[in-house]
N, C-alpha and C. Protein backbone atom coordinates (compact mmCIF):
# COMPACT_ATOMS: atom_id res chain seq x y z
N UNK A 1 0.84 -1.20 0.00
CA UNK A 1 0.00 0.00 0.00
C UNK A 1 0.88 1.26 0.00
N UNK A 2 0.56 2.60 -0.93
CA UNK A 2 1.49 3.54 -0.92
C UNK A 2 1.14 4.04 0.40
N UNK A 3 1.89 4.46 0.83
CA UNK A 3 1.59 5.98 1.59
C UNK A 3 1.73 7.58 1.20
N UNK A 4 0.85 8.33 1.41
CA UNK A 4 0.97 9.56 1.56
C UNK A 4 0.92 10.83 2.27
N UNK A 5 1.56 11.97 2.30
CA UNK A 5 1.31 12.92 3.09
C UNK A 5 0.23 14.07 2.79
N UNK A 6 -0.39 15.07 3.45
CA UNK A 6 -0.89 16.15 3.35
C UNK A 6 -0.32 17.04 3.64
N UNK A 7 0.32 17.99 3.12
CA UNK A 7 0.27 19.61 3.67
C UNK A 7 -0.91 20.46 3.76
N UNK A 8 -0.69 20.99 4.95
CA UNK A 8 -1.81 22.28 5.27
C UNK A 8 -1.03 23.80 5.79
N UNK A 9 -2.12 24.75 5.69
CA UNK A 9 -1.70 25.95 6.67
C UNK A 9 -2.58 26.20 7.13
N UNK A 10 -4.23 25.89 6.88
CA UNK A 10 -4.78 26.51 7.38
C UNK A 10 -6.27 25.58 7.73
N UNK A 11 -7.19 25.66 7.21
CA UNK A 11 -8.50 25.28 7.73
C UNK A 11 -8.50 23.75 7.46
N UNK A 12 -8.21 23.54 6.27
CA UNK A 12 -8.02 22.09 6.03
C UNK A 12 -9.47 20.89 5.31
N UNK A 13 -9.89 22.14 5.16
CA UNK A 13 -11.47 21.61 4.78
C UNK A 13 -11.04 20.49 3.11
N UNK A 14 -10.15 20.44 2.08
CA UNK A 14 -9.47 19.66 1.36
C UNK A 14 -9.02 18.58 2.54
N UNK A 15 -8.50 18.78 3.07
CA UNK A 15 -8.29 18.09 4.17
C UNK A 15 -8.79 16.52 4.42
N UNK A 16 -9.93 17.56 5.18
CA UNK A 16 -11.34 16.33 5.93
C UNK A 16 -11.28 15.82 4.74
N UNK A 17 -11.65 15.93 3.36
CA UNK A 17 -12.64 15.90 1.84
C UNK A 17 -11.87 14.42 1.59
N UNK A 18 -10.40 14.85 2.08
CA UNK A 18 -9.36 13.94 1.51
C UNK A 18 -9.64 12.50 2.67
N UNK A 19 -9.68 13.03 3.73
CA UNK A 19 -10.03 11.69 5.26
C UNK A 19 -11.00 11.40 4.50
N UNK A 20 -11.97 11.96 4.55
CA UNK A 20 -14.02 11.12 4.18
C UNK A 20 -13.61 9.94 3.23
N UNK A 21 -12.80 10.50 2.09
CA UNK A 21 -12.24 10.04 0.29
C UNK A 21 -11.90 8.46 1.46
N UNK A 22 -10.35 8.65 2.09
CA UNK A 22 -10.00 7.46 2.24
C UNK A 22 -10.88 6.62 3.36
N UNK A 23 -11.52 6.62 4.15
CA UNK A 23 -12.48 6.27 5.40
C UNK A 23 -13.50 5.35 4.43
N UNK A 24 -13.76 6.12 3.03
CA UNK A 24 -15.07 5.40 2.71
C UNK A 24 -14.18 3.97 1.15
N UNK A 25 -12.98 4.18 1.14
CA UNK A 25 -12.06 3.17 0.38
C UNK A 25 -12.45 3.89 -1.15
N UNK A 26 -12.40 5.41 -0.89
CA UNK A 26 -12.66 5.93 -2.87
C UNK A 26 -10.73 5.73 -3.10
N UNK A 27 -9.97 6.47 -2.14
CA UNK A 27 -8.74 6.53 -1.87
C UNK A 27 -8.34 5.49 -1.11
N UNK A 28 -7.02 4.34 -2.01
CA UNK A 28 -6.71 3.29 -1.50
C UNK A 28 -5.34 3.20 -0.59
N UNK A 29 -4.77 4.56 -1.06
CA UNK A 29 -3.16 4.75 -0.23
C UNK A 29 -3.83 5.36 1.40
N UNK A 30 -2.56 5.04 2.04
CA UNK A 30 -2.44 5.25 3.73
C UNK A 30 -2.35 6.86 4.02
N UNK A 31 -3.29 7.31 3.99
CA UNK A 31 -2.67 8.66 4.46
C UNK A 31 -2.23 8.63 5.76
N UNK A 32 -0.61 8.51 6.13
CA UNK A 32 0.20 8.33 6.71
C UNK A 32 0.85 9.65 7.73
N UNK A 33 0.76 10.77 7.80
CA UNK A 33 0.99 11.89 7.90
C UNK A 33 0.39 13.33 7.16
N UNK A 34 0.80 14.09 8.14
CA UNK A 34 -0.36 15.62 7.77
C UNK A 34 1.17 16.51 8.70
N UNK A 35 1.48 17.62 7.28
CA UNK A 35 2.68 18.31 7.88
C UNK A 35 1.51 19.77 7.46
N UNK A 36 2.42 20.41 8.03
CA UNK A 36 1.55 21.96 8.92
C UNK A 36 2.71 23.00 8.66
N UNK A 37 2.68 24.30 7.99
CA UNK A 37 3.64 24.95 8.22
C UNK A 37 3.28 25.86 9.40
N UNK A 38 2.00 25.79 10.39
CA UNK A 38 1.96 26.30 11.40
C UNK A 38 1.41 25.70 12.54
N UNK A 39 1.47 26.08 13.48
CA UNK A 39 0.87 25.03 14.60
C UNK A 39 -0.88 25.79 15.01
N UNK A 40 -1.12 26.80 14.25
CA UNK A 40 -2.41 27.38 14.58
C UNK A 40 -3.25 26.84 13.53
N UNK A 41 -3.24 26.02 12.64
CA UNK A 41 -3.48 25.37 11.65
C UNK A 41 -4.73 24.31 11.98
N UNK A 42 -5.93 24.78 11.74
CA UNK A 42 -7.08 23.98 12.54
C UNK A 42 -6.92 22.44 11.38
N UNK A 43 -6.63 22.41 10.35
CA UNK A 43 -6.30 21.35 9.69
C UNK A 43 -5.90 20.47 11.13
N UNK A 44 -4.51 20.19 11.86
CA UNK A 44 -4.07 19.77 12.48
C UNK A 44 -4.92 19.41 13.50
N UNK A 45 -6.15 19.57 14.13
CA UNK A 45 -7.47 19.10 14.64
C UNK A 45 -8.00 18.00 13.93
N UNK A 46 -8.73 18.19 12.67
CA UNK A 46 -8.90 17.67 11.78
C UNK A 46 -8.26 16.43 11.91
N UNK A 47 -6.58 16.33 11.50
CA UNK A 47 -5.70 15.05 11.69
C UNK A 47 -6.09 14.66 13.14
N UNK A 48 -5.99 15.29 14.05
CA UNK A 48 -6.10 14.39 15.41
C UNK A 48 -7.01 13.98 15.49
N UNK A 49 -8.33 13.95 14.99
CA UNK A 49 -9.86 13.58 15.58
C UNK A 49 -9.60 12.28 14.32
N UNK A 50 -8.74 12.66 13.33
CA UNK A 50 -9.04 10.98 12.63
C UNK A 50 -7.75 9.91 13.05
N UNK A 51 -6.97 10.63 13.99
CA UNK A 51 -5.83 9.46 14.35
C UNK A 51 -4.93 9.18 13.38
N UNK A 52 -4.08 10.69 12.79
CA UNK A 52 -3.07 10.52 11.49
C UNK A 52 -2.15 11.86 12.61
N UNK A 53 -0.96 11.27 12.41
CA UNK A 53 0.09 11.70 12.65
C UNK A 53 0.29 13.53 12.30
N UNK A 54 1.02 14.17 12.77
CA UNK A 54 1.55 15.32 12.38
C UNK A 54 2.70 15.63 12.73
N UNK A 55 3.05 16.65 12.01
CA UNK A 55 4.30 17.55 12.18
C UNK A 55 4.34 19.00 11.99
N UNK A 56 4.72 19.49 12.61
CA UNK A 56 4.57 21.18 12.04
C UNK A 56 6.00 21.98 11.70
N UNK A 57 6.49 22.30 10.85
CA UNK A 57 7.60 22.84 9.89
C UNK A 57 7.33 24.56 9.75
N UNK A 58 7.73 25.33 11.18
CA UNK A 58 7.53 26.88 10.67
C UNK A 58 8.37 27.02 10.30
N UNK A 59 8.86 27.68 8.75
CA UNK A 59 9.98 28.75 8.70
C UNK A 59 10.74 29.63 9.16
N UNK A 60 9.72 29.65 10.52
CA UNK A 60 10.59 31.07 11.29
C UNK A 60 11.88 30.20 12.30
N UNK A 61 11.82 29.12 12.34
CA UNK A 61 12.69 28.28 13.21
C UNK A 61 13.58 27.97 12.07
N UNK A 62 13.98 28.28 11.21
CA UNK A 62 15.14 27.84 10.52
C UNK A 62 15.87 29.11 10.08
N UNK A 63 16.94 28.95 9.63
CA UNK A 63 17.31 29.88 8.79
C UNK A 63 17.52 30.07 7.32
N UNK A 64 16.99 29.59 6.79
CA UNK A 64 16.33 29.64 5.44
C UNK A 64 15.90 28.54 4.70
N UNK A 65 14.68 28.69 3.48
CA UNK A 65 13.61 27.74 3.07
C UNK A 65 14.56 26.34 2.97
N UNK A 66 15.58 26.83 2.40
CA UNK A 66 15.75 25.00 2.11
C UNK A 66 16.15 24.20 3.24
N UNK A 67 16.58 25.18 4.27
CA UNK A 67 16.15 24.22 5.58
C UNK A 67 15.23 23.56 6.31
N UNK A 68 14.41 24.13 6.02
CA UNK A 68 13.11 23.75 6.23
C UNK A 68 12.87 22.39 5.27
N UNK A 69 12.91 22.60 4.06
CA UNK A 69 12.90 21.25 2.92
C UNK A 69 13.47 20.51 3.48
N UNK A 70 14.92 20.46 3.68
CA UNK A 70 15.92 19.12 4.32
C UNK A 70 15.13 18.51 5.04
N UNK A 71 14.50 19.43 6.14
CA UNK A 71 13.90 18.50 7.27
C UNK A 71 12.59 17.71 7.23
N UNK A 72 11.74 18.32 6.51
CA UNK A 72 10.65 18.01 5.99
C UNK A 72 11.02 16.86 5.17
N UNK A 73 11.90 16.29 4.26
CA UNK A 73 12.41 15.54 3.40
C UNK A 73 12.77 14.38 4.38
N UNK A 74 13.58 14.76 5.17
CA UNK A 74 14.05 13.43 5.93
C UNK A 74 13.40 13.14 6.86
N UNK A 75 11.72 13.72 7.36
CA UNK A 75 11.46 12.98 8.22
C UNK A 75 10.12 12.03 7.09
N UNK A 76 9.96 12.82 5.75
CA UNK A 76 9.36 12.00 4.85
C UNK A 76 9.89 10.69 4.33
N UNK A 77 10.95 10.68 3.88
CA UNK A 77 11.64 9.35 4.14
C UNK A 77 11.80 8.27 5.15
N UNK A 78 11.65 8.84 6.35
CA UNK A 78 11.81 8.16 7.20
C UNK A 78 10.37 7.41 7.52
N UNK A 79 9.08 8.60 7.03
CA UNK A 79 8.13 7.62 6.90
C UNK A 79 7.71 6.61 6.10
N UNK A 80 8.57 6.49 4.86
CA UNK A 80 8.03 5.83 3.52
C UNK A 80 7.66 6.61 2.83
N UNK A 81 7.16 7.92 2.90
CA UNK A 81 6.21 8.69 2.05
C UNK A 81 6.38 8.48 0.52
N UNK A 82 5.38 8.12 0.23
CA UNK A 82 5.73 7.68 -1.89
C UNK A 82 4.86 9.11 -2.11
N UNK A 83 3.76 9.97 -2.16
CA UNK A 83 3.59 11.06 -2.84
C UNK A 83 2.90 11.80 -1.68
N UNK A 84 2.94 12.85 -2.18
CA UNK A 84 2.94 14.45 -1.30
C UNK A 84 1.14 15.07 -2.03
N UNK A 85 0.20 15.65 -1.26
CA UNK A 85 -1.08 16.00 -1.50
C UNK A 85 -0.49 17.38 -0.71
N UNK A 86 -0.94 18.67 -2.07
CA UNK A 86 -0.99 19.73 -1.09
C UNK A 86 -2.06 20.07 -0.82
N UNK A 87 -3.03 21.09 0.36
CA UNK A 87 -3.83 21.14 0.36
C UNK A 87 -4.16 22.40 1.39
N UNK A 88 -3.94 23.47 0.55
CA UNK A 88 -3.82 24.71 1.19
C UNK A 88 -2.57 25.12 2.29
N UNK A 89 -1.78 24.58 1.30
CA UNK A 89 -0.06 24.72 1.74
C UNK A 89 0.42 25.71 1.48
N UNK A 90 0.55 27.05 2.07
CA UNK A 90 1.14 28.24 2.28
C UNK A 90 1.82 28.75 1.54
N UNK A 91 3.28 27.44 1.48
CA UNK A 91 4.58 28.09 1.28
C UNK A 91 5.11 27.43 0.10
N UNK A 92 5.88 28.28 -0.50
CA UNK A 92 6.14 27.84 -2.17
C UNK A 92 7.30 26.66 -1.70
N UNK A 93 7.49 25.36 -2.15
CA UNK A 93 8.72 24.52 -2.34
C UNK A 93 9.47 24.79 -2.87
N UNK A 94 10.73 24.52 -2.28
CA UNK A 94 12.04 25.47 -3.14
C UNK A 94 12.27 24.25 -3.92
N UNK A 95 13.28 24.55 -5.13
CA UNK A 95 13.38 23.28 -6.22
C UNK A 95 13.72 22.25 -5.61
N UNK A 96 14.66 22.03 -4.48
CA UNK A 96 15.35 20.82 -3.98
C UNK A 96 14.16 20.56 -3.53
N UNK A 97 13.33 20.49 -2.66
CA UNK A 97 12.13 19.58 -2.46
C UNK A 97 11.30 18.54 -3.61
N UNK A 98 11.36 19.71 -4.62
CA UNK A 98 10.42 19.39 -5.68
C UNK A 98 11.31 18.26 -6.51
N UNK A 99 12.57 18.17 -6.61
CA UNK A 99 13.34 17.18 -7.29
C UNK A 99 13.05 16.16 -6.03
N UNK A 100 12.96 16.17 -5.24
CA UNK A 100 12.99 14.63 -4.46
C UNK A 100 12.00 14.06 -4.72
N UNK A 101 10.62 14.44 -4.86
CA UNK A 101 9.67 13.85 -5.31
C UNK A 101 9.01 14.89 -6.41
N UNK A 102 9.83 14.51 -7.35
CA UNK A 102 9.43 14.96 -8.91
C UNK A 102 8.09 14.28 -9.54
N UNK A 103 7.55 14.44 -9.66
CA UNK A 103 5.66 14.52 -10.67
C UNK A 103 5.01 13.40 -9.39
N UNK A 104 5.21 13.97 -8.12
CA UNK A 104 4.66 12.76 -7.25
C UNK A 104 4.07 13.80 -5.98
N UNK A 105 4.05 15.24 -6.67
CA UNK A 105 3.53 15.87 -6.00
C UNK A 105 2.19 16.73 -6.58
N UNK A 106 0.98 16.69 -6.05
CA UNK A 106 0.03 17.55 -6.43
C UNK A 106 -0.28 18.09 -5.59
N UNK A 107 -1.11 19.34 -6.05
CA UNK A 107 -1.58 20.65 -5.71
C UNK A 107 -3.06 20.83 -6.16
N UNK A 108 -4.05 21.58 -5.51
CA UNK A 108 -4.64 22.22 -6.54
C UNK A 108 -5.18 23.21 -6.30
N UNK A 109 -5.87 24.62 -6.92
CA UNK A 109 -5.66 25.82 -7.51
C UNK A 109 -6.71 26.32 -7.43
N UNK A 110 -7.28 27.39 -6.93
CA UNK A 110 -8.65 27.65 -7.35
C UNK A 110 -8.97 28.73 -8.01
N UNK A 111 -8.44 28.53 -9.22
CA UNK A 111 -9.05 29.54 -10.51
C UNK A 111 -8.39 28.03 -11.89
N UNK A 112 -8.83 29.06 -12.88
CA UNK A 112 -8.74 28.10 -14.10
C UNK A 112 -6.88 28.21 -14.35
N UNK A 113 -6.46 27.60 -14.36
CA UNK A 113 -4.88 28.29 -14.27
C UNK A 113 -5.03 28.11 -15.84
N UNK A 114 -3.45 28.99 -16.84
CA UNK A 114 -2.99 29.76 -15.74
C UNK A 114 -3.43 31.18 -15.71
N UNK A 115 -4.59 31.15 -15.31
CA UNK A 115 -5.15 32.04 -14.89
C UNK A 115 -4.88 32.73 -13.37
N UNK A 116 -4.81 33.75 -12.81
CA UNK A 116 -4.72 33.89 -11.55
C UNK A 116 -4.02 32.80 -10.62
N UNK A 117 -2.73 32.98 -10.87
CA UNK A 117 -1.88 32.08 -10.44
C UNK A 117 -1.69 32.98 -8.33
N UNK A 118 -1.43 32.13 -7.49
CA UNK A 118 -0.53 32.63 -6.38
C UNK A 118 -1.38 32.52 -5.44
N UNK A 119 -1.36 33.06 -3.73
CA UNK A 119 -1.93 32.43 -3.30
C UNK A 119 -3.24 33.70 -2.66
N UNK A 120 -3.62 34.22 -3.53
CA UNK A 120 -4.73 34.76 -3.66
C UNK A 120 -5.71 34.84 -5.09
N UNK A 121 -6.04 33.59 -5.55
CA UNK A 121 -6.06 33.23 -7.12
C UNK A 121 -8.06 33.29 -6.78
N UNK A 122 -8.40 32.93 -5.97
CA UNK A 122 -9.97 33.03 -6.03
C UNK A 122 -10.47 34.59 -6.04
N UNK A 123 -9.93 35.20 -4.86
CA UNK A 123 -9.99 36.84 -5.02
C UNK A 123 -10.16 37.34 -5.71
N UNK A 124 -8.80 37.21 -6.41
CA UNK A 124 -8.14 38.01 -7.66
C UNK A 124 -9.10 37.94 -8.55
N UNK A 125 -9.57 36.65 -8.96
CA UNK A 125 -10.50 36.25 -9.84
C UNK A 125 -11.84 37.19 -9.80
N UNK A 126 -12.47 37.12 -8.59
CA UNK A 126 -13.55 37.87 -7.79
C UNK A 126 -13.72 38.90 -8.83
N UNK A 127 -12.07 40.11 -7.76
CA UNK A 127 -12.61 41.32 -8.20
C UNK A 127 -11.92 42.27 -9.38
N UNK A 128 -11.26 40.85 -10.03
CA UNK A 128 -11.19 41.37 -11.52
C UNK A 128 -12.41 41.71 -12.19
N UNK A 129 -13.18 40.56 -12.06
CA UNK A 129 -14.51 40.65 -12.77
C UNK A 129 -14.71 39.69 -13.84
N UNK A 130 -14.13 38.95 -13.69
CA UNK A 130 -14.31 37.40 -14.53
C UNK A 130 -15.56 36.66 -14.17
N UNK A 131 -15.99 36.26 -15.78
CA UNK A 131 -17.23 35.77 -15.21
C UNK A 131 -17.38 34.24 -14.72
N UNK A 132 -16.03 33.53 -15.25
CA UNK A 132 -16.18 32.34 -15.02
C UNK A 132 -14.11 31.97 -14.26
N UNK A 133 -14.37 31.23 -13.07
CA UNK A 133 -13.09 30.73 -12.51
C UNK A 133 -13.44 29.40 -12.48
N UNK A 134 -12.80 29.18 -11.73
CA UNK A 134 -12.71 27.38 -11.35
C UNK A 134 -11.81 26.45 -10.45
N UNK A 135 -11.63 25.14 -10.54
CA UNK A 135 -10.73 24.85 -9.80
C UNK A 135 -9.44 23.82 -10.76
N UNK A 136 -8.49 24.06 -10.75
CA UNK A 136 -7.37 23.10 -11.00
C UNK A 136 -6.83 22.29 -10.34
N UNK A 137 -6.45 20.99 -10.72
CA UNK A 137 -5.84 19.89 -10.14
C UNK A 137 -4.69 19.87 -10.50
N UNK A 138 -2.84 19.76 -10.23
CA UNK A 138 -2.00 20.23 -10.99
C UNK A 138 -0.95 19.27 -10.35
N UNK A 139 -0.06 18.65 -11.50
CA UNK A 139 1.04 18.69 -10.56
C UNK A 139 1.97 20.12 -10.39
N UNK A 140 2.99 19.61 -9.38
CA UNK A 140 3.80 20.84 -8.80
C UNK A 140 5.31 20.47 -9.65
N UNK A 141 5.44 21.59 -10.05
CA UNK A 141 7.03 21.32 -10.33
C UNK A 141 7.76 23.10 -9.58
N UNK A 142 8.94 23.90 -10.33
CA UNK A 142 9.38 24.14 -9.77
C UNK A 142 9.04 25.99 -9.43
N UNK A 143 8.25 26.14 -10.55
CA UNK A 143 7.40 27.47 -10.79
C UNK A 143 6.12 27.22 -9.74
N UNK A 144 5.79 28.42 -9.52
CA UNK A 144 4.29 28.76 -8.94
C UNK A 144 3.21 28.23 -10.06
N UNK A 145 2.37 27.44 -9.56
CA UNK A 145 1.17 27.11 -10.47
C UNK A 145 1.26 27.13 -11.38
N UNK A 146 2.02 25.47 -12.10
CA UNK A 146 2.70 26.02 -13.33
C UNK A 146 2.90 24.27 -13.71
N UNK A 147 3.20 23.27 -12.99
CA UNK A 147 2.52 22.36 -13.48
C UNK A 147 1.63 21.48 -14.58
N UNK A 148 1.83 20.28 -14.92
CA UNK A 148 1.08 19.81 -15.95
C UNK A 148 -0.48 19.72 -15.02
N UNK A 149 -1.62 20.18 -16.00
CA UNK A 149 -2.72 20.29 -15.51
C UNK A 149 -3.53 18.42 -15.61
N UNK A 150 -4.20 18.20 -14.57
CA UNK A 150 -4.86 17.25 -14.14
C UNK A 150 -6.03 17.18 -14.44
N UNK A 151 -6.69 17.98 -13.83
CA UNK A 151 -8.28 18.43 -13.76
C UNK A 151 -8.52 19.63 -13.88
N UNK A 152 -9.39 19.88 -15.00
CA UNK A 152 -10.05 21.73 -13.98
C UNK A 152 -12.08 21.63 -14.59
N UNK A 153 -11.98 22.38 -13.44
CA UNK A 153 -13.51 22.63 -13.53
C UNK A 153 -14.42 23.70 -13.46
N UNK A 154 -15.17 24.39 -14.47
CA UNK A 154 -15.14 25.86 -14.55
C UNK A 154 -16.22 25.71 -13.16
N UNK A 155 -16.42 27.04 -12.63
CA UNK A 155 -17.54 27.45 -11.96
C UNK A 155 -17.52 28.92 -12.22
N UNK A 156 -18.89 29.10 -13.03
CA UNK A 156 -19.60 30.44 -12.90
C UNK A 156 -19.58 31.80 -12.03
N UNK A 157 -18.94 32.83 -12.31
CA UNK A 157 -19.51 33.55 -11.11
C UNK A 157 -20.55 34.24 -11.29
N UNK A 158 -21.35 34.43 -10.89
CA UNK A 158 -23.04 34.64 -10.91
C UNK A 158 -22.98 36.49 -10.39
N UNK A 159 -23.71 37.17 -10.73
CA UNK A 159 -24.07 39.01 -10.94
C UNK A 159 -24.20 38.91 -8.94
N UNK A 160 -25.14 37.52 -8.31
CA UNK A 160 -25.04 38.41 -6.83
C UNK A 160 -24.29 37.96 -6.06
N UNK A 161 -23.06 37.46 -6.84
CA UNK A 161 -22.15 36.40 -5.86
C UNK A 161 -21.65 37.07 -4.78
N UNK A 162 -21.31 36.79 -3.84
CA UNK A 162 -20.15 37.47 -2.49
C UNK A 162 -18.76 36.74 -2.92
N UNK A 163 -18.16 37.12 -2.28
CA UNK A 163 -16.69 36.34 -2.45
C UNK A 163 -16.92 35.05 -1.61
N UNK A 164 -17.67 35.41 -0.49
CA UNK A 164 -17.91 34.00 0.57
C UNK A 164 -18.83 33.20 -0.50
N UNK A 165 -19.68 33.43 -0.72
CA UNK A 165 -20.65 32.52 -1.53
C UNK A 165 -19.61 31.70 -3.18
N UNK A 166 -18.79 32.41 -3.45
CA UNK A 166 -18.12 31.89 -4.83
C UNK A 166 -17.47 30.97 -4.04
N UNK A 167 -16.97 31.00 -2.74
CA UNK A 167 -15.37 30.78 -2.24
C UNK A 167 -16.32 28.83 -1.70
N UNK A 168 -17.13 29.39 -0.99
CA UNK A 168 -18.61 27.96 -1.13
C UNK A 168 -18.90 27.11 -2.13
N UNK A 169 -18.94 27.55 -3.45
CA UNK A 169 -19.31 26.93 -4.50
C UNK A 169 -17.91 26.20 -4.76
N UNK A 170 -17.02 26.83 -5.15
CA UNK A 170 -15.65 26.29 -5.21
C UNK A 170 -15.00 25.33 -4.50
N UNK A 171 -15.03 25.45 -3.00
CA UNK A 171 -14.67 24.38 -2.08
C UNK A 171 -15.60 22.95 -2.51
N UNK A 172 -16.87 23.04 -2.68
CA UNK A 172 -17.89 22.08 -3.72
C UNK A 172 -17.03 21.42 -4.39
N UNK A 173 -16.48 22.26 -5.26
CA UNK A 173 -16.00 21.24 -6.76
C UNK A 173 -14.59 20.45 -6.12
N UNK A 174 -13.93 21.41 -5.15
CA UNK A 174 -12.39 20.86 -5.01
C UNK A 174 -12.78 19.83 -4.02
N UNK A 175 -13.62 18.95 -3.56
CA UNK A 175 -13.59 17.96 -2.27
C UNK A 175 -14.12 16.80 -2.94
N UNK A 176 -14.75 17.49 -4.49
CA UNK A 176 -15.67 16.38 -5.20
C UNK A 176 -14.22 15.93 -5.67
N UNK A 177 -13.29 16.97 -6.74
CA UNK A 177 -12.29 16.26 -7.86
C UNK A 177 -10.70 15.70 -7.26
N UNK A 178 -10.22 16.77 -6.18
CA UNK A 178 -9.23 16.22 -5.60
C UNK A 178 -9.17 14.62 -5.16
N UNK A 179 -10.18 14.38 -4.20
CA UNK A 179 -9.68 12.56 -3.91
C UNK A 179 -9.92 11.93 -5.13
N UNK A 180 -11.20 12.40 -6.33
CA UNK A 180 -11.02 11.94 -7.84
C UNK A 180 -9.52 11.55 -8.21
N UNK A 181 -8.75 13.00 -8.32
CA UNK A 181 -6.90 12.54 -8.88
C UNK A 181 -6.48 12.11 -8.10
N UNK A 182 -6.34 12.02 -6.90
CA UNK A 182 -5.47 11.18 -5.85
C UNK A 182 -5.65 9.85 -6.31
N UNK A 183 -7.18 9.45 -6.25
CA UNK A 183 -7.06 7.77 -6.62
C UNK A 183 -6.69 7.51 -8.26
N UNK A 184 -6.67 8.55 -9.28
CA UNK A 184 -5.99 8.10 -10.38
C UNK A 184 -4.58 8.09 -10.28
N UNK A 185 -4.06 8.82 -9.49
CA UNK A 185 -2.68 9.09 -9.21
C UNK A 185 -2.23 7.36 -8.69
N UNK A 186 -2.73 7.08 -8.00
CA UNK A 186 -2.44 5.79 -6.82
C UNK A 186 -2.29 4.86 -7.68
N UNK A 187 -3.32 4.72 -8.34
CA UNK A 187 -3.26 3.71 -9.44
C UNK A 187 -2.59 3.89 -10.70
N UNK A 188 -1.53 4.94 -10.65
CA UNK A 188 -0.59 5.16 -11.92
C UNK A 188 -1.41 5.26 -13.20
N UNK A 189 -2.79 6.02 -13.13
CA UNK A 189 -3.24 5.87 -14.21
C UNK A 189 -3.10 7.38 -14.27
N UNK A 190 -2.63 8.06 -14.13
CA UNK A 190 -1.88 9.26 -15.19
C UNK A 190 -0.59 9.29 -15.94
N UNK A 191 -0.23 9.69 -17.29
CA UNK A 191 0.79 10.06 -17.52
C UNK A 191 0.79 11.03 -18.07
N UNK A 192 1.54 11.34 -18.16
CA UNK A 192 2.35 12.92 -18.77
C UNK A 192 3.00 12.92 -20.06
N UNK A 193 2.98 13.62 -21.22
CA UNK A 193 3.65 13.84 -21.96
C UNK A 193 3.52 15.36 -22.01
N UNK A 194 4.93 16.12 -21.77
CA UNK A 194 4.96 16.88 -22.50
C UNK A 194 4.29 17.79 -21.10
N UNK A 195 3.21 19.19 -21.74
CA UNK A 195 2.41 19.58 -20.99
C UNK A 195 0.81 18.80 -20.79
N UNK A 196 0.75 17.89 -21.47
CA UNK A 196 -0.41 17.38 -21.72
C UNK A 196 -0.55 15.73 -20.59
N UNK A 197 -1.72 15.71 -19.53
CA UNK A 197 -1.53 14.48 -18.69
C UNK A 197 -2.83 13.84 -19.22
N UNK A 198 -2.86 12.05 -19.63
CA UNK A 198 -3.66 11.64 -20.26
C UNK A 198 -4.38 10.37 -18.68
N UNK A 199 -5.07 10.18 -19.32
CA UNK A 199 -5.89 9.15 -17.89
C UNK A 199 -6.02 7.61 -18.81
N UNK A 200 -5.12 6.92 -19.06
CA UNK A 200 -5.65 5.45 -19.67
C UNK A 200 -5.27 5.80 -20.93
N UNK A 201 -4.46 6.46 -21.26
CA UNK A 201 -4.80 6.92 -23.07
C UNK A 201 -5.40 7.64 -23.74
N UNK A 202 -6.25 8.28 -22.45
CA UNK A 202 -7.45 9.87 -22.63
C UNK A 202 -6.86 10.65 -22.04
N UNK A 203 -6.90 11.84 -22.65
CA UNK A 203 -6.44 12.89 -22.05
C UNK A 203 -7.07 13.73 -21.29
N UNK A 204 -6.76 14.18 -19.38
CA UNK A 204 -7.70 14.41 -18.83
C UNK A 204 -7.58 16.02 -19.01
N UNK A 205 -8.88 16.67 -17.99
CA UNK A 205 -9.32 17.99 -18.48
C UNK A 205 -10.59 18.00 -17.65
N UNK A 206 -11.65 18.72 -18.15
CA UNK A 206 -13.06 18.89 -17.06
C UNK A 206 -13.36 18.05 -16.51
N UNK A 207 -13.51 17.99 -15.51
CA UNK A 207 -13.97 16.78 -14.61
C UNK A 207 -15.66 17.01 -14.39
């Protein structure tokens, strides 16, 4: 059975989406660990009420990012960790992370990338005035949101939306499609060519 990790920073609601996914056997790997780049990180609740391990990795205790990577790296090894789930993970990976586990890391995005890339991409979207965002499924390589794309899924923004009400609809689509790619991921049924990732010989895209 693989194992995998979660990153969080914050609420963790991908999170739970991702526990429910494996609890009910949609997701067949061990989620094995849940790393935190903060310890105020209600995600980290979340992990304790389902009985999965943590760690918390602030930046401010090191003296610079790729220290932080080293450590994060070797206590991932030390668990087995075969792939990395981000899931409202803060902090950008510096390249040396991203080469240790090269296309074995996903992310995902909430606008149509690369649209409104960074980590205010739903906002941005908001109060540009776009009528339609969405969510992306991506892997991570060594750029910001920049990755071969997985999944994406438009969602509408509607004339009386709030930002809370879009930000609602959105969390919707990302709890439905994320454990979706995780379990294609598990089962090696993605590949990659190129910029283009295919599912079985199909090439995926709207979910």
């Amino acid at each position: 059975m693989k194992r995998f990790a979660v990153f969080v920073s914050g609420n963790g609601s991908n999170l739970q989406a991702i526990i429910d996914a494996c609890q009910k056997g949609q997701i067949k790997s061990q989620l094995a660990l849940v790393v935190s780049s903060t310890d105020k990180a209600y995600a980290l609740e979340r992990a304790e009420k389902a009985g999965i391990p943590s760690l918390v990795f602030n930046v401010r205790d090191y003296t610079n990012k790729q220290s932080v990577d080293r450590d994060i790296v070797i206590h991932l090894k030390q668990e087995k960790i075969d792939f990395i789930v981000l899931a409202g993970y803060m902090r950008f990976l510096t390249p040396f992370f991203v080469k240790q586990y090269a296309m074995k890391i996903l992310n995902i995005h909430p606008s149509l990338l690369p649209a409104f890339k960074g980590g205010s991409g739903l906002k941005d979207a908001f109060t540009y005035g776009a009528k339609v965002t969405g969510v992306t499924v991506h892997f991570v390589n060594e750029k910001i949101d920049n990755g071969a794309i997985i999944f994406q899924h438009a969602v509408p923004i509607k004339d009386d939306d709030t930002l809370e009400s879009l930000e609602e609809r959105i969390h919707r689509v990302e709890h439905k499609i994320y454990p979706e790619a995780i379990a294609l991921f598990e089962e090696d049924r993605l590949k990659v060519k190129g910029r283009k990732v295919f599912i079985n010989g199909g090439p995926s895209g709207e979910c």
